[in-house]
C-alpha atoms as a PDB file:
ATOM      1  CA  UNK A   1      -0.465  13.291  35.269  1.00  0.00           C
ATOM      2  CA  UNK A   2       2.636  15.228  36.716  1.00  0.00           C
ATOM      3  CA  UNK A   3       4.445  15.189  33.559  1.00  0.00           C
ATOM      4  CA  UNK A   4       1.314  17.388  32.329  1.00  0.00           C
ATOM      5  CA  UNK A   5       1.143  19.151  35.130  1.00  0.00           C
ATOM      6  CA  UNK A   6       5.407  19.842  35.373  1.00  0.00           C
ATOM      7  CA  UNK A   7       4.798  21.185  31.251  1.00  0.00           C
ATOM      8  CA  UNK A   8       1.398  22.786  31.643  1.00  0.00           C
ATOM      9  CA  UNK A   9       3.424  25.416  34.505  1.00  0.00           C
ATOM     10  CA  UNK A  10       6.257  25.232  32.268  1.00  0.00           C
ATOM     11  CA  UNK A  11       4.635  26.823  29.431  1.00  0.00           C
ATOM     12  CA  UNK A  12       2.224  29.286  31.490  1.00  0.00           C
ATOM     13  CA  UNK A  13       5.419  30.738  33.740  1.00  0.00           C
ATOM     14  CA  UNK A  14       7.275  31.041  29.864  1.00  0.00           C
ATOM     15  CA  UNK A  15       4.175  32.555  28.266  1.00  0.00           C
ATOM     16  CA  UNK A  16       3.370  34.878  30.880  1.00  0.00           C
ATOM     17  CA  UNK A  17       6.168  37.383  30.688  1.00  0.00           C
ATOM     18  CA  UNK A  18       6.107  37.645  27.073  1.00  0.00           C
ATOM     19  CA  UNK A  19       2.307  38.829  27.440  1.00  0.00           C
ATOM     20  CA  UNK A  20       3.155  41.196  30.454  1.00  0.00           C
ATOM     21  CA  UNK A  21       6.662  42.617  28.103  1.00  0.00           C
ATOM     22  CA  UNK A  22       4.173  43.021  25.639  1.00  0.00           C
ATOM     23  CA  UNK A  23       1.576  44.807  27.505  1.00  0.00           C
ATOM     24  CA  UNK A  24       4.408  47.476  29.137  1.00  0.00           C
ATOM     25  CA  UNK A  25       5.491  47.830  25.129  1.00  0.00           C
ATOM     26  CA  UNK A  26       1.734  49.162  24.267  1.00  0.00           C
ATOM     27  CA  UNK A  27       1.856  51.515  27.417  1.00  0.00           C
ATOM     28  CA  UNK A  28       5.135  53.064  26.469  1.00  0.00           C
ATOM     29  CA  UNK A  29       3.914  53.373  22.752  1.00  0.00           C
ATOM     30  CA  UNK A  30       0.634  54.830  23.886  1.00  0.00           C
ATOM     31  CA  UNK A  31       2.869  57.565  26.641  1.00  0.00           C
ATOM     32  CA  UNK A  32       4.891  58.541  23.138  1.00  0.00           C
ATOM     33  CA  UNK A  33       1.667  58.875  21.861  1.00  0.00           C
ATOM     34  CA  UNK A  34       0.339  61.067  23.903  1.00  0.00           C
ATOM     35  CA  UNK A  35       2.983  62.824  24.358  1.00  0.00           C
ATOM     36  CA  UNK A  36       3.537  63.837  20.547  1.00  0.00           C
ATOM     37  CA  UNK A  37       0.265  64.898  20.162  1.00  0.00           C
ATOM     38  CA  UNK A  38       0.863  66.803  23.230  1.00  0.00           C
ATOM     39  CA  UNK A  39       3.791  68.625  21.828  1.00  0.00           C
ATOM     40  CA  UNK A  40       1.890  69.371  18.907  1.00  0.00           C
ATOM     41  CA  UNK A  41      -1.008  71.009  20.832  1.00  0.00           C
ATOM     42  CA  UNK A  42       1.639  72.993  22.539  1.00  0.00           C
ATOM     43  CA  UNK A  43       3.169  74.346  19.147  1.00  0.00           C
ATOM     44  CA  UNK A  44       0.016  75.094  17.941  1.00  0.00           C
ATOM     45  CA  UNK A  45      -0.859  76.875  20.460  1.00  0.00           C
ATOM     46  CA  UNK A  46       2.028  79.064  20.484  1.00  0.00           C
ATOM     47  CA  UNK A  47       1.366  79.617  16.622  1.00  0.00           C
ATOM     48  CA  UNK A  48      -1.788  81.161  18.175  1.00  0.00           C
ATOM     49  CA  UNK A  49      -0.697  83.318  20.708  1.00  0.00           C
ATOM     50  CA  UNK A  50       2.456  84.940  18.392  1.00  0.00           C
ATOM     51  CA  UNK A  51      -0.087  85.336  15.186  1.00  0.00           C
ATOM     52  CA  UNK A  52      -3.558  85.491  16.441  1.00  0.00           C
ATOM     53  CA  UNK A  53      -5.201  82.304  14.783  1.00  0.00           C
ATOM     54  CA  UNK A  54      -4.105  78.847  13.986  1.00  0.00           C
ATOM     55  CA  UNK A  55      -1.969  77.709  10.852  1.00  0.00           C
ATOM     56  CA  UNK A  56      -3.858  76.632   7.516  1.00  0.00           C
ATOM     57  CA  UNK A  57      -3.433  73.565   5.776  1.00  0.00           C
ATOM     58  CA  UNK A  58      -1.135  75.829   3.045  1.00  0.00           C
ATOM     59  CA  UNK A  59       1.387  76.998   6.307  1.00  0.00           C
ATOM     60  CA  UNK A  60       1.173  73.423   7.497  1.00  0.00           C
ATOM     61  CA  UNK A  61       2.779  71.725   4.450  1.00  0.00           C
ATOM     62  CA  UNK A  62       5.921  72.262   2.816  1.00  0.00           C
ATOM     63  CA  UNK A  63       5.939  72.894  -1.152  1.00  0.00           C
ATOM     64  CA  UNK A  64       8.983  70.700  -1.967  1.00  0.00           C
ATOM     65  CA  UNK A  65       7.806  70.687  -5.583  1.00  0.00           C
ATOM     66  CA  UNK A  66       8.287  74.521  -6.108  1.00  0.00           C
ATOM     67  CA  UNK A  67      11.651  74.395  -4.424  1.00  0.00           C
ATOM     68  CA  UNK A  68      13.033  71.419  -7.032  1.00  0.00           C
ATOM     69  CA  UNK A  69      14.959  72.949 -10.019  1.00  0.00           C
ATOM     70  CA  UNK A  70      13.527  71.939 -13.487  1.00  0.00           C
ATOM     71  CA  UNK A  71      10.192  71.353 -12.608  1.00  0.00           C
END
């Protein structure tokens, strides 16, 4: 009984952190997160202010194939 005992706190104290390391992980993903689509908000709203609406979907992407020679 405290052999099962002695592993049973063995394994919870090494499983633990990993869920906790894991768990601050998602946080910090979720602050980039937020933070990028932050920043974005922030552009667009400068696009707004300097041109009086927001960008279309044609401003927005960038037509690499009319820029490549022979095509």
């Amino acid at each position: 009984m405290n052999f099962f005992i002695l592993f049973l706190s063995f394994l919870v104290s090494w499983l633990v952190p990993g869920v906790s390391y894991s768990g601050s992980q998602t946080k910090a993903l979720d602050v980039e997160r937020k933070n990028d689509i932050n920043s974005i908000y922030q552009k667009l709203e400068e696009y707004y202010n300097e041109n009086g609406d927001y960008p279309t979907s044609d401003k927005l992407v960038y037509k690499t194939i009319e820029t490549l020679p022979g095509l």
